[in-house]
N, C-alpha and C. Protein backbone atom coordinates (compact mmCIF):
# COMPACT_ATOMS: atom_id res chain seq x y z
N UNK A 1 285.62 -28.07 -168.96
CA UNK A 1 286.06 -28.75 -170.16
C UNK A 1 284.85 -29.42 -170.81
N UNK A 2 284.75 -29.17 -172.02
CA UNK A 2 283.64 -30.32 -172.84
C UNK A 2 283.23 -31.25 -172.64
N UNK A 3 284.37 -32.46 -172.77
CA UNK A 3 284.60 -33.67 -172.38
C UNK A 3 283.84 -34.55 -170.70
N UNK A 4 283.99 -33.23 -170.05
CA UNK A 4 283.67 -33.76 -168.72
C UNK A 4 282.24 -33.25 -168.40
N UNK A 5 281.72 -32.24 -169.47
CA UNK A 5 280.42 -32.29 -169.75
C UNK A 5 279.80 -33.12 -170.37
N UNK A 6 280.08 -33.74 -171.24
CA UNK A 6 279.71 -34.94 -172.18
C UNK A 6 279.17 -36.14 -171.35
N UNK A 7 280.55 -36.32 -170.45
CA UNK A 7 280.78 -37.64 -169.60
C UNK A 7 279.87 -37.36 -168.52
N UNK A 8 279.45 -36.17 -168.14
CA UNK A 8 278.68 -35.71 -166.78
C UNK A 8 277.04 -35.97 -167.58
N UNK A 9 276.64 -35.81 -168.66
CA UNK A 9 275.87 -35.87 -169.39
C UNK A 9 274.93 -37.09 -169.57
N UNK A 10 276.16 -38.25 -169.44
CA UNK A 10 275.85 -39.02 -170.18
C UNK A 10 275.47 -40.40 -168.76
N UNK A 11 276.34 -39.77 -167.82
CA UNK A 11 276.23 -40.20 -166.47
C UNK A 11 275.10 -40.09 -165.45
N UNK A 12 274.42 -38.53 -166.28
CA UNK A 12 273.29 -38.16 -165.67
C UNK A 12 271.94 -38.99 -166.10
N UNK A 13 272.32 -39.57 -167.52
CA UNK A 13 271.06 -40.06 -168.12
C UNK A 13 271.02 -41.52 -168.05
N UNK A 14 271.99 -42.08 -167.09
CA UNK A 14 271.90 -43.01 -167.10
C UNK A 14 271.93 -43.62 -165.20
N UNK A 15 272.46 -42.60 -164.77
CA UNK A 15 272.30 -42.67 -163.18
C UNK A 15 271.74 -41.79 -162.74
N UNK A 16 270.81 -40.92 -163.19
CA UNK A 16 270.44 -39.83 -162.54
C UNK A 16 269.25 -40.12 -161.67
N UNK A 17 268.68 -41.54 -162.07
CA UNK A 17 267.06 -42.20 -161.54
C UNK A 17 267.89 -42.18 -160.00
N UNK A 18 269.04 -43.09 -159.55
CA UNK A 18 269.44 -43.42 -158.33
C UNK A 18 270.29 -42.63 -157.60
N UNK A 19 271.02 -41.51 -158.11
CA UNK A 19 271.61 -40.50 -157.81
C UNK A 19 271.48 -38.86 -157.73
N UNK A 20 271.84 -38.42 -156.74
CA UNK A 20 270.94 -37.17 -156.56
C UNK A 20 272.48 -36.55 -156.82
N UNK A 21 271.85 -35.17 -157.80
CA UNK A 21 272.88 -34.26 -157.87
C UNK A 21 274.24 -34.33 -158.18
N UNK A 22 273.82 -35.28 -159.54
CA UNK A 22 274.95 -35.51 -160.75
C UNK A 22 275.49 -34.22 -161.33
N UNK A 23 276.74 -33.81 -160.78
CA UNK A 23 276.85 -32.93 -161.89
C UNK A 23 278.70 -32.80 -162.46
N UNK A 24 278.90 -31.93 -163.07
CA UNK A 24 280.37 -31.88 -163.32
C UNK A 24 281.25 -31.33 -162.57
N UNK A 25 280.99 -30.90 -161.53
CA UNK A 25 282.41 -30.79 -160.17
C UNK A 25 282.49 -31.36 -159.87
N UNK A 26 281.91 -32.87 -159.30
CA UNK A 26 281.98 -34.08 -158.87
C UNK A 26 283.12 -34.90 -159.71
N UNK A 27 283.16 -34.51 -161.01
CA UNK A 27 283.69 -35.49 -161.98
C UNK A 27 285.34 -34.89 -161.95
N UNK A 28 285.77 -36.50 -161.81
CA UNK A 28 287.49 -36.12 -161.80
C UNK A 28 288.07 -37.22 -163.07
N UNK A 29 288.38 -36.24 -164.47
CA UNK A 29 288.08 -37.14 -165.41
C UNK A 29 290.02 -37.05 -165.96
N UNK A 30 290.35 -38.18 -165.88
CA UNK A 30 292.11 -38.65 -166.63
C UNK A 30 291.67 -38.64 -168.28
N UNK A 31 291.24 -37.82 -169.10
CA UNK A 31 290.98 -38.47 -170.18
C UNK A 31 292.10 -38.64 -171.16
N UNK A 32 292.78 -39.00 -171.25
CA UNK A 32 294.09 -40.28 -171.36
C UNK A 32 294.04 -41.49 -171.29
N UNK A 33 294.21 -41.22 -169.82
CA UNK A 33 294.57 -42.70 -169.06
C UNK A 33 292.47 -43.26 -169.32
N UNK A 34 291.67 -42.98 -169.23
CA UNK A 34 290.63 -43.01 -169.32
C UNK A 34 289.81 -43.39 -168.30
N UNK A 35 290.11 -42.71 -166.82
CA UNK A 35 290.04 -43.01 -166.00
C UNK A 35 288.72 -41.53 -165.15
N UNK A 36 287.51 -42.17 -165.13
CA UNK A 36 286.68 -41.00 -164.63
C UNK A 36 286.22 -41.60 -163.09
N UNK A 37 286.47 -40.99 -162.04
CA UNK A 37 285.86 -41.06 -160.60
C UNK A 37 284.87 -39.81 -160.09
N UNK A 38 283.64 -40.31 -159.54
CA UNK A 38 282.72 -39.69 -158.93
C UNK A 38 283.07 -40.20 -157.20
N UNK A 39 283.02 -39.06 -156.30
CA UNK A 39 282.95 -39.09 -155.09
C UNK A 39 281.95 -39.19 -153.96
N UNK A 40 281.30 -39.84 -153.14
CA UNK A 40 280.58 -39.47 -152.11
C UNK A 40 279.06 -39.05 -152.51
N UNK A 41 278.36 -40.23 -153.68
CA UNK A 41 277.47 -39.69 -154.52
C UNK A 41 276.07 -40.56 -153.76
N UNK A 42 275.46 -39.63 -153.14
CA UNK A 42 273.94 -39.85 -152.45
C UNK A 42 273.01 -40.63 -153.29
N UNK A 43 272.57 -42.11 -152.87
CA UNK A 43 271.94 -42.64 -153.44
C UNK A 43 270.45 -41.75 -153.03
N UNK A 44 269.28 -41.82 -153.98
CA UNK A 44 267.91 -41.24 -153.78
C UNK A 44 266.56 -41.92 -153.07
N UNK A 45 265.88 -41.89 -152.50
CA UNK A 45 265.05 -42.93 -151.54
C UNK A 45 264.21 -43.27 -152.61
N UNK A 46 264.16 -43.09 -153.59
CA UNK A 46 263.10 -43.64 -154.44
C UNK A 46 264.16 -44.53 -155.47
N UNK A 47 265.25 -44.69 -155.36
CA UNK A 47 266.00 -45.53 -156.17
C UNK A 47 265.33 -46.89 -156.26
N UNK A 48 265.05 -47.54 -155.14
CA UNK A 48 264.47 -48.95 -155.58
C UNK A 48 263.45 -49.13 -155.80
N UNK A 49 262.08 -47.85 -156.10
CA UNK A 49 261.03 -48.11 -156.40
C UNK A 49 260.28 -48.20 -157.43
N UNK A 50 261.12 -48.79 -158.83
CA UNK A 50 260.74 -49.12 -159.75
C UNK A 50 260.65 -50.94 -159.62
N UNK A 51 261.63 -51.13 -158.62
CA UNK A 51 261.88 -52.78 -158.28
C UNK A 51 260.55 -53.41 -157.33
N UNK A 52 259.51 -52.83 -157.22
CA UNK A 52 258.64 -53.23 -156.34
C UNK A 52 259.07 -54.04 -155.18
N UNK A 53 260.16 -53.78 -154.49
CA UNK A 53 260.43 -54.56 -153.38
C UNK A 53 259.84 -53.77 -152.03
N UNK A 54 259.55 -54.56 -151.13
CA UNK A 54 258.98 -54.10 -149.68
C UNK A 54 259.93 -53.40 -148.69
N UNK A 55 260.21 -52.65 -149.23
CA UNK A 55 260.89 -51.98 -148.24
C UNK A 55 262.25 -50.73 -149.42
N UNK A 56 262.38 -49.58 -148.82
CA UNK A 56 262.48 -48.34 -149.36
C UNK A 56 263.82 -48.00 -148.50
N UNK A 57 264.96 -46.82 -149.68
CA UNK A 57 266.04 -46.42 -149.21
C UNK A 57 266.07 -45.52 -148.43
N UNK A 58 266.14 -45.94 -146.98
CA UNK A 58 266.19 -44.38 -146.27
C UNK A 58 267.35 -43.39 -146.56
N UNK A 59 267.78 -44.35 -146.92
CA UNK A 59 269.58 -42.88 -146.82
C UNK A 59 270.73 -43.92 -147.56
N UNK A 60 271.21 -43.24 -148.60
CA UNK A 60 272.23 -44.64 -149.42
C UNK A 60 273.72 -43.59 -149.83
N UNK A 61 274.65 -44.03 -149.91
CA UNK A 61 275.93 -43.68 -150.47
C UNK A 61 276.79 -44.58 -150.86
N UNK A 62 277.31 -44.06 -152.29
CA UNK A 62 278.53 -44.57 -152.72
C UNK A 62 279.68 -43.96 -152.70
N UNK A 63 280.96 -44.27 -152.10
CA UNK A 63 281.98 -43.63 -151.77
C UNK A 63 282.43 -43.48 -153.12
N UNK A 64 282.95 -44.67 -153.59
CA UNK A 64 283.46 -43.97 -155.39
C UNK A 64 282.88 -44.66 -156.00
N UNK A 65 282.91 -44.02 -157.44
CA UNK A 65 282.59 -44.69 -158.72
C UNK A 65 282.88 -44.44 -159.60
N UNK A 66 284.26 -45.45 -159.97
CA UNK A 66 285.24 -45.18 -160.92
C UNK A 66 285.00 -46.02 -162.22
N UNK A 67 285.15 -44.84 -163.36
CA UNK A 67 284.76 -45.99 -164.75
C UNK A 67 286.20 -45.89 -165.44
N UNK A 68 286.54 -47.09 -166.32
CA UNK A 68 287.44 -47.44 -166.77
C UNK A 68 287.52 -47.58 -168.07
N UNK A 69 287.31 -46.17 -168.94
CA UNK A 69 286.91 -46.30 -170.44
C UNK A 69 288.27 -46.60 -171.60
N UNK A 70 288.56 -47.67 -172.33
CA UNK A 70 289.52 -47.90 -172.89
C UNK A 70 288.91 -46.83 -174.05
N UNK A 71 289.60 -44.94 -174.65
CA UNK A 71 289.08 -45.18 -175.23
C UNK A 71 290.21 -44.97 -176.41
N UNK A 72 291.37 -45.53 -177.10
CA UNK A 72 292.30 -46.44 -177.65
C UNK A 72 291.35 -47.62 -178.46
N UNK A 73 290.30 -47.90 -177.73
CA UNK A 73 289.63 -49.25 -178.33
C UNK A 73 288.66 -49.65 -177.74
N UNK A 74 287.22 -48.91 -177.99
CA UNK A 74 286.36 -48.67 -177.34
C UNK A 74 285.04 -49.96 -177.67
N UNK A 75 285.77 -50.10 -178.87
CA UNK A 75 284.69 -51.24 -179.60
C UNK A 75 285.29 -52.57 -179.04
N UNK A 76 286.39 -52.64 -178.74
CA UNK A 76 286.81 -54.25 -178.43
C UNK A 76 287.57 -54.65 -176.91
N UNK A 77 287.14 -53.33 -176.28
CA UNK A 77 287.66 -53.63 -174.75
C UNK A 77 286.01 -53.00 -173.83
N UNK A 78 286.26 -53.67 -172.94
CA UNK A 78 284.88 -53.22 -172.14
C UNK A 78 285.14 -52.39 -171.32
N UNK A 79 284.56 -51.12 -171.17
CA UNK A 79 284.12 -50.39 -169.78
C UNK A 79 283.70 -50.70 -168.66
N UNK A 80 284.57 -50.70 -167.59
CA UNK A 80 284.63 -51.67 -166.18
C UNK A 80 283.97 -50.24 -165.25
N UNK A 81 282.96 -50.66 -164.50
CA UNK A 81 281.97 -49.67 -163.81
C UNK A 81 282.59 -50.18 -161.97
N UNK A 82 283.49 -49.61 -161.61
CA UNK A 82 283.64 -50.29 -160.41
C UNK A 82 283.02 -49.49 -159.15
N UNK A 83 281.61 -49.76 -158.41
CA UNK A 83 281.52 -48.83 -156.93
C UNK A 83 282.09 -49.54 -155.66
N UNK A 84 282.65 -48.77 -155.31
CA UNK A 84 283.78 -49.07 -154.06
C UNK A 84 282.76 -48.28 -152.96
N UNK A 85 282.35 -49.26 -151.49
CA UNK A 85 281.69 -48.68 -150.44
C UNK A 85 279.88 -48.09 -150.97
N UNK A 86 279.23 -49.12 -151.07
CA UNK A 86 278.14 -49.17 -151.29
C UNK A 86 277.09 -49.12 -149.93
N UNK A 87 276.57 -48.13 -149.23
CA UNK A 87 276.35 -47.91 -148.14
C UNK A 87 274.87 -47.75 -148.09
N UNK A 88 273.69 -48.64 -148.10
CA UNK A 88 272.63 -48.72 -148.31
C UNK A 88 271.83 -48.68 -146.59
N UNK A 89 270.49 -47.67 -146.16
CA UNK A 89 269.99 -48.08 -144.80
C UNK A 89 268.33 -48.53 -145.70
N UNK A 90 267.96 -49.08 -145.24
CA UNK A 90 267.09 -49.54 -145.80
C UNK A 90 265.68 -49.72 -145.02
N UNK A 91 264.57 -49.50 -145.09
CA UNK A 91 263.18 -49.63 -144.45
C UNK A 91 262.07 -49.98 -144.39
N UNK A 92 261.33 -51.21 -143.61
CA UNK A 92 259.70 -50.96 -144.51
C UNK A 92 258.86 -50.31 -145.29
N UNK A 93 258.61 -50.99 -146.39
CA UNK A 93 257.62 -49.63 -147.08
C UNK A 93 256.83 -48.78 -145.79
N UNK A 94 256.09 -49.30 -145.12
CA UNK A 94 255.35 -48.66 -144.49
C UNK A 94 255.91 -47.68 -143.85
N UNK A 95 257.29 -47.77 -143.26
CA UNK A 95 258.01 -46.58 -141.88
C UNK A 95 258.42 -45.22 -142.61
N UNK A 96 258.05 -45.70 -143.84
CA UNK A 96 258.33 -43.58 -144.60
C UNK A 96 257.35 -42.87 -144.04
N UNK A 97 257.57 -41.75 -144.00
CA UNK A 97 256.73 -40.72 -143.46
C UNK A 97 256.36 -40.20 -144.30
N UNK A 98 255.34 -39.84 -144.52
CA UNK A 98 254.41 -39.41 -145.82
C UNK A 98 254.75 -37.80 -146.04
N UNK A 99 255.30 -37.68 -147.02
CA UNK A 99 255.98 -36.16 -147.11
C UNK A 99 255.22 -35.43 -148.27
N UNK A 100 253.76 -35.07 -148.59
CA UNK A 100 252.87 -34.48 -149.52
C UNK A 100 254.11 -33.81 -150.80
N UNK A 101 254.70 -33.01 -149.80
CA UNK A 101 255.45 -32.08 -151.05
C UNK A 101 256.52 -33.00 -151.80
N UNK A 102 257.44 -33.54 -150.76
CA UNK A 102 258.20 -34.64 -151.47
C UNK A 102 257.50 -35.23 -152.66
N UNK A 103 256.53 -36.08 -152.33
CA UNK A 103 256.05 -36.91 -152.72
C UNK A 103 255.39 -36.41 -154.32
N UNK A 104 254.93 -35.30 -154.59
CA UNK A 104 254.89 -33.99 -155.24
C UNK A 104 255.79 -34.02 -156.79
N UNK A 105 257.24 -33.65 -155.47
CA UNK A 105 258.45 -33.26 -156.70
C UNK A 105 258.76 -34.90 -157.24
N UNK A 106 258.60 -35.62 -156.70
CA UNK A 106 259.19 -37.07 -156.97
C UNK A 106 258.09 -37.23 -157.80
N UNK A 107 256.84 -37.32 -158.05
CA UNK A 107 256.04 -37.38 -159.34
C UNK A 107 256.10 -36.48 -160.48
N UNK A 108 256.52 -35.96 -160.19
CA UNK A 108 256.77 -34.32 -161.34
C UNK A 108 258.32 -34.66 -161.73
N UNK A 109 259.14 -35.03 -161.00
CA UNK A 109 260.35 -35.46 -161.95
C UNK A 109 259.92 -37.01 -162.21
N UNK A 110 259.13 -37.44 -162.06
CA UNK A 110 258.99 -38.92 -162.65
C UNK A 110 258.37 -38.75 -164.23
N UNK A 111 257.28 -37.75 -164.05
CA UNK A 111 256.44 -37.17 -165.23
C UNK A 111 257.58 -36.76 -166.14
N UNK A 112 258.42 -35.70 -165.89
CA UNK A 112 259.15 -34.95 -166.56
C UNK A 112 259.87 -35.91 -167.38
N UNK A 113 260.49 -37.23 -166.69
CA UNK A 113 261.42 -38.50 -167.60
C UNK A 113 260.30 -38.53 -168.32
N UNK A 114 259.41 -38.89 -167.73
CA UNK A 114 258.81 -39.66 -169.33
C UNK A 114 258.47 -39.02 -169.80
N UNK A 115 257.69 -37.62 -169.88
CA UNK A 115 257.69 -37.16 -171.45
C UNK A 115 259.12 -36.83 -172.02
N UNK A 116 260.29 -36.61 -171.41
CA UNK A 116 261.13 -36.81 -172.44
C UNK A 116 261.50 -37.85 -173.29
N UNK A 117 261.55 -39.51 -172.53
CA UNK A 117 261.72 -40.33 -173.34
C UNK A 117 260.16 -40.33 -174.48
N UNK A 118 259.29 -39.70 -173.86
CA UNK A 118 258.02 -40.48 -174.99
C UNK A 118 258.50 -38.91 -176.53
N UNK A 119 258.74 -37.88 -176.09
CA UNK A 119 259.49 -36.93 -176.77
C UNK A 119 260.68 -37.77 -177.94
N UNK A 120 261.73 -37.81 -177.12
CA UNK A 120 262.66 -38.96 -177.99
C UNK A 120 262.19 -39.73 -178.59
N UNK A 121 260.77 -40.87 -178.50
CA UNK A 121 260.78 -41.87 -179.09
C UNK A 121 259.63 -41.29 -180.14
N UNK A 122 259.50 -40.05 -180.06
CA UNK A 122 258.03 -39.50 -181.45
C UNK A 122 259.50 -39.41 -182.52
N UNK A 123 260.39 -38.58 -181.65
CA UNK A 123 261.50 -38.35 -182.89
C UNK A 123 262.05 -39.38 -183.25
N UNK A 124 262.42 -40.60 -182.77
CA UNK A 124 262.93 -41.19 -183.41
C UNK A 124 261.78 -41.90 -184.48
N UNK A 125 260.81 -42.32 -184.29
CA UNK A 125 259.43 -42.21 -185.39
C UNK A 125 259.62 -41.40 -186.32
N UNK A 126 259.52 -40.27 -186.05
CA UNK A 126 259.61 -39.41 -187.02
C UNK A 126 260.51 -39.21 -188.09
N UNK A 127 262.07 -39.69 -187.42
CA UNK A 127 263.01 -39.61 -188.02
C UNK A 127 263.08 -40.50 -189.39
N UNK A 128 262.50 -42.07 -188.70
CA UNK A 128 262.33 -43.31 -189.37
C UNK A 128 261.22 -42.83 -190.28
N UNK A 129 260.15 -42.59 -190.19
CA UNK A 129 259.58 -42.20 -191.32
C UNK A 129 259.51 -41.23 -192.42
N UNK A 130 260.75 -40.85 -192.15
CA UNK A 130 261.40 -39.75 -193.06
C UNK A 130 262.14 -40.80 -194.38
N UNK A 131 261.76 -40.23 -195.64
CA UNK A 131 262.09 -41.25 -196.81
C UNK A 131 263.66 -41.22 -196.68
N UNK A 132 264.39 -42.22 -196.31
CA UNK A 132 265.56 -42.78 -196.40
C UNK A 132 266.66 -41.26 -196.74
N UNK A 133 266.45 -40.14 -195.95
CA UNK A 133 267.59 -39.77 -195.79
C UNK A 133 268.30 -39.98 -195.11
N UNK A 134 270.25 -39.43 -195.40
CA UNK A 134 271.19 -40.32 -194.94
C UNK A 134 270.85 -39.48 -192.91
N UNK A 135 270.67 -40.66 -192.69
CA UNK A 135 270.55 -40.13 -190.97
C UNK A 135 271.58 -40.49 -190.21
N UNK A 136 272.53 -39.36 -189.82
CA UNK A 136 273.91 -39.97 -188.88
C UNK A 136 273.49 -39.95 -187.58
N UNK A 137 273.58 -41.09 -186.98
CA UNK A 137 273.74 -40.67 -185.66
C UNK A 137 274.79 -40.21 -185.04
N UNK A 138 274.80 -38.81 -184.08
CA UNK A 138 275.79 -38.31 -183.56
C UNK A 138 276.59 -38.94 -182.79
N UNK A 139 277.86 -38.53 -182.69
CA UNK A 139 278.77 -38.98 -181.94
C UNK A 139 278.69 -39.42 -180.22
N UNK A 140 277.79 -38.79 -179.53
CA UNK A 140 277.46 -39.02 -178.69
C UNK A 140 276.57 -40.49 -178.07
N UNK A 141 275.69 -40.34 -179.28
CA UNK A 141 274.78 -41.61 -179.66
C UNK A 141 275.60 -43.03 -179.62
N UNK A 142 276.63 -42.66 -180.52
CA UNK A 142 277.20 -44.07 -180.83
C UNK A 142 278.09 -44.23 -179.50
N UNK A 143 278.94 -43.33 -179.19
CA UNK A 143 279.52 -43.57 -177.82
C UNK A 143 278.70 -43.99 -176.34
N UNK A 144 277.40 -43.49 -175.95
CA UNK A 144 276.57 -44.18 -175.04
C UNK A 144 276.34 -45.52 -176.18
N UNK A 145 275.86 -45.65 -176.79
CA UNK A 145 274.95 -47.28 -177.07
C UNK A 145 276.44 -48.27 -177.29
N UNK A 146 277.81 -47.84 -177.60
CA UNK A 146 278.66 -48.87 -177.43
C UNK A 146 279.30 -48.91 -175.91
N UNK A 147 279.50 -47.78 -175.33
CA UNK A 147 279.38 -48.18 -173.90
C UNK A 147 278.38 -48.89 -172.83
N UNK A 148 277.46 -48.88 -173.66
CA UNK A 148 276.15 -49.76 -172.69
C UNK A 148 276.36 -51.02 -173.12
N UNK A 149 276.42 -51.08 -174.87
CA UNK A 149 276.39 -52.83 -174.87
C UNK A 149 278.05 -53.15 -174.42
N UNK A 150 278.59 -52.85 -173.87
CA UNK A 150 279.78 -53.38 -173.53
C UNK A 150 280.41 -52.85 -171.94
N UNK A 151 279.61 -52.99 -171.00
CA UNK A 151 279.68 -52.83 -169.90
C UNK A 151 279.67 -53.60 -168.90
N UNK A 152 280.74 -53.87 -167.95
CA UNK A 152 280.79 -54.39 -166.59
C UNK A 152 281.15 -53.83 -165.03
N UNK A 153 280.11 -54.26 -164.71
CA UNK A 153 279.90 -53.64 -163.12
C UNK A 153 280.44 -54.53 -162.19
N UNK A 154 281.56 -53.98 -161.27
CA UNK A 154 281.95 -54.52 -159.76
C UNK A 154 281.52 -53.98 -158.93
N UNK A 155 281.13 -54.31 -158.02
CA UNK A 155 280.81 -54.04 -156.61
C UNK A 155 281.41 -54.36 -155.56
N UNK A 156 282.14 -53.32 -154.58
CA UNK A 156 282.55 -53.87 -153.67
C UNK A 156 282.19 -53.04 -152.29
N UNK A 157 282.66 -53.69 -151.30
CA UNK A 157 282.25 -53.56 -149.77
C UNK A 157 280.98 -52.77 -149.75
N UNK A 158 279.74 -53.75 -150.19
CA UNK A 158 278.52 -53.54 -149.86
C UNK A 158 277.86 -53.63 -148.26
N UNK A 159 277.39 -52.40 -147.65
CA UNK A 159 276.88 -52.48 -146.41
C UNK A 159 275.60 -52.00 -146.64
N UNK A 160 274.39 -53.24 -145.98
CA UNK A 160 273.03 -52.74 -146.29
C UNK A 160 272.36 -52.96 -144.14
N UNK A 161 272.00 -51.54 -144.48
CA UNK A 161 271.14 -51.89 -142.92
C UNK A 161 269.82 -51.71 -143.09
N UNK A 162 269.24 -53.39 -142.45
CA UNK A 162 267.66 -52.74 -142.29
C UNK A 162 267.31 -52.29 -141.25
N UNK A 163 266.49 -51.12 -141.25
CA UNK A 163 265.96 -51.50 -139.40
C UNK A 163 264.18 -51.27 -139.76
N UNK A 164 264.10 -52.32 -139.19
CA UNK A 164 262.52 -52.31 -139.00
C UNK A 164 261.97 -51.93 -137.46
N UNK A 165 260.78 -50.46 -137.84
CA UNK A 165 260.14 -49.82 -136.83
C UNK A 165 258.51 -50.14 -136.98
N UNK A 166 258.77 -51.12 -137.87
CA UNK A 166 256.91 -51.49 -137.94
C UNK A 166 256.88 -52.24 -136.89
N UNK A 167 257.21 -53.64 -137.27
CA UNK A 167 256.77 -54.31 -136.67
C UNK A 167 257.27 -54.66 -135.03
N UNK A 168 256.23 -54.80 -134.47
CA UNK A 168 256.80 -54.48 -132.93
C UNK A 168 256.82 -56.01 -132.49
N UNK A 169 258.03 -56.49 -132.73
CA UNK A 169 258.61 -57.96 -131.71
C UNK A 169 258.88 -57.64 -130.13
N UNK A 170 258.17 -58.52 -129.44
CA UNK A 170 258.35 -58.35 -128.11
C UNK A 170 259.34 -59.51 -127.81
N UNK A 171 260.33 -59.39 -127.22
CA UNK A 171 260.96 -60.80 -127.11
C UNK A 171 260.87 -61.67 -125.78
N UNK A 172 260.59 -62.56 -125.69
CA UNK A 172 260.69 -63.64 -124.56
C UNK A 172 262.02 -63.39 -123.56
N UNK A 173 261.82 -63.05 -122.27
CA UNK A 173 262.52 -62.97 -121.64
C UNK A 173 262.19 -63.67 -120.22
N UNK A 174 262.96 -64.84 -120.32
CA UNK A 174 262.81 -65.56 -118.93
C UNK A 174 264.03 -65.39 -117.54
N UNK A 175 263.57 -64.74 -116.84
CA UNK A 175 264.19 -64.46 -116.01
C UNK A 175 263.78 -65.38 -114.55
């Protein structure tokens, strides 16, 4: 269906940094009731490494992630982002294992985002410096930028494990 390409689309460009292998069989879309759920969706080990924090996702899952699009009234009700079972293992920067090729494709799709956004943002330049013709933005356009400014996220039953293999604690044992 269209629709659940659109929504798979639009899901990809906006979760695709933390989620591996967004696509539209995953998507179970009520579009009525306005009710879209994603299943059992693999967080990516490089998800938190735009956050410069010390320590890296070894292995992450979200059981669901159900959005709640009023769209009856899209401008004056908010889109409720709810992930249910947030399943994070988590690691010293240092305990990754240095994977050349990984490490490879994860710069080459990092490259690839940005020349598309730096792509997008020549056109939108371009567009703007075009003498005041009437410029519509498409339907798509206006539906992501009013679903973003009008968005709320729940979170529930968050489980985060660290295990640290760096550092070697010996513990005191008095016997």
């Amino acid at each position: 269906m269209v629709l659940e390409s659109v929504v798979a689309d639009l899901l990809n460009r906006f979760l695709g940094d933390y989620v591996e292998n967004l696509n539209k069989s995953q998507l179970k879309l009520g579009i009525w009731g306005g009710n879209v759920a994603l299943d059992n969706l693999k967080i990516k080990e490089n998800a938190l490494s735009e956050l410069d924090v010390p320590f890296k996702v070894k292995a992450g899952q979200i059981d669901k992630l159900t959005l709640k699009i009023p769209w009856k009234n899209l401008y004056g009700e908010a889109v409720v982002a709810t992930l249910e079972g947030l399943y994070l293992l988590v690691v010293p920067g240092a305990s990754i294992k240095y994977d050349a090729e990984k490490e490879e494709k994860s710069l080459q799709d990092i490259k690839q985002r940005e020349l598309s956004r730096i792509e997008e943002a020549l056109q939108k330049a371009a567009e703007k410096d075009k003498p005041k013709e009437a410029r519509k933005d498409t339907f798509l356009e206006k539906l992501a930028t009013q679903v973003i400014k009008n968005v709320q996220v729940k979170i529930t039953d968050i489980h985060i494990k660290y295990e640290d293999d760096v550092s070697n604690f010996r513990f005191l044992s008095l016997d």
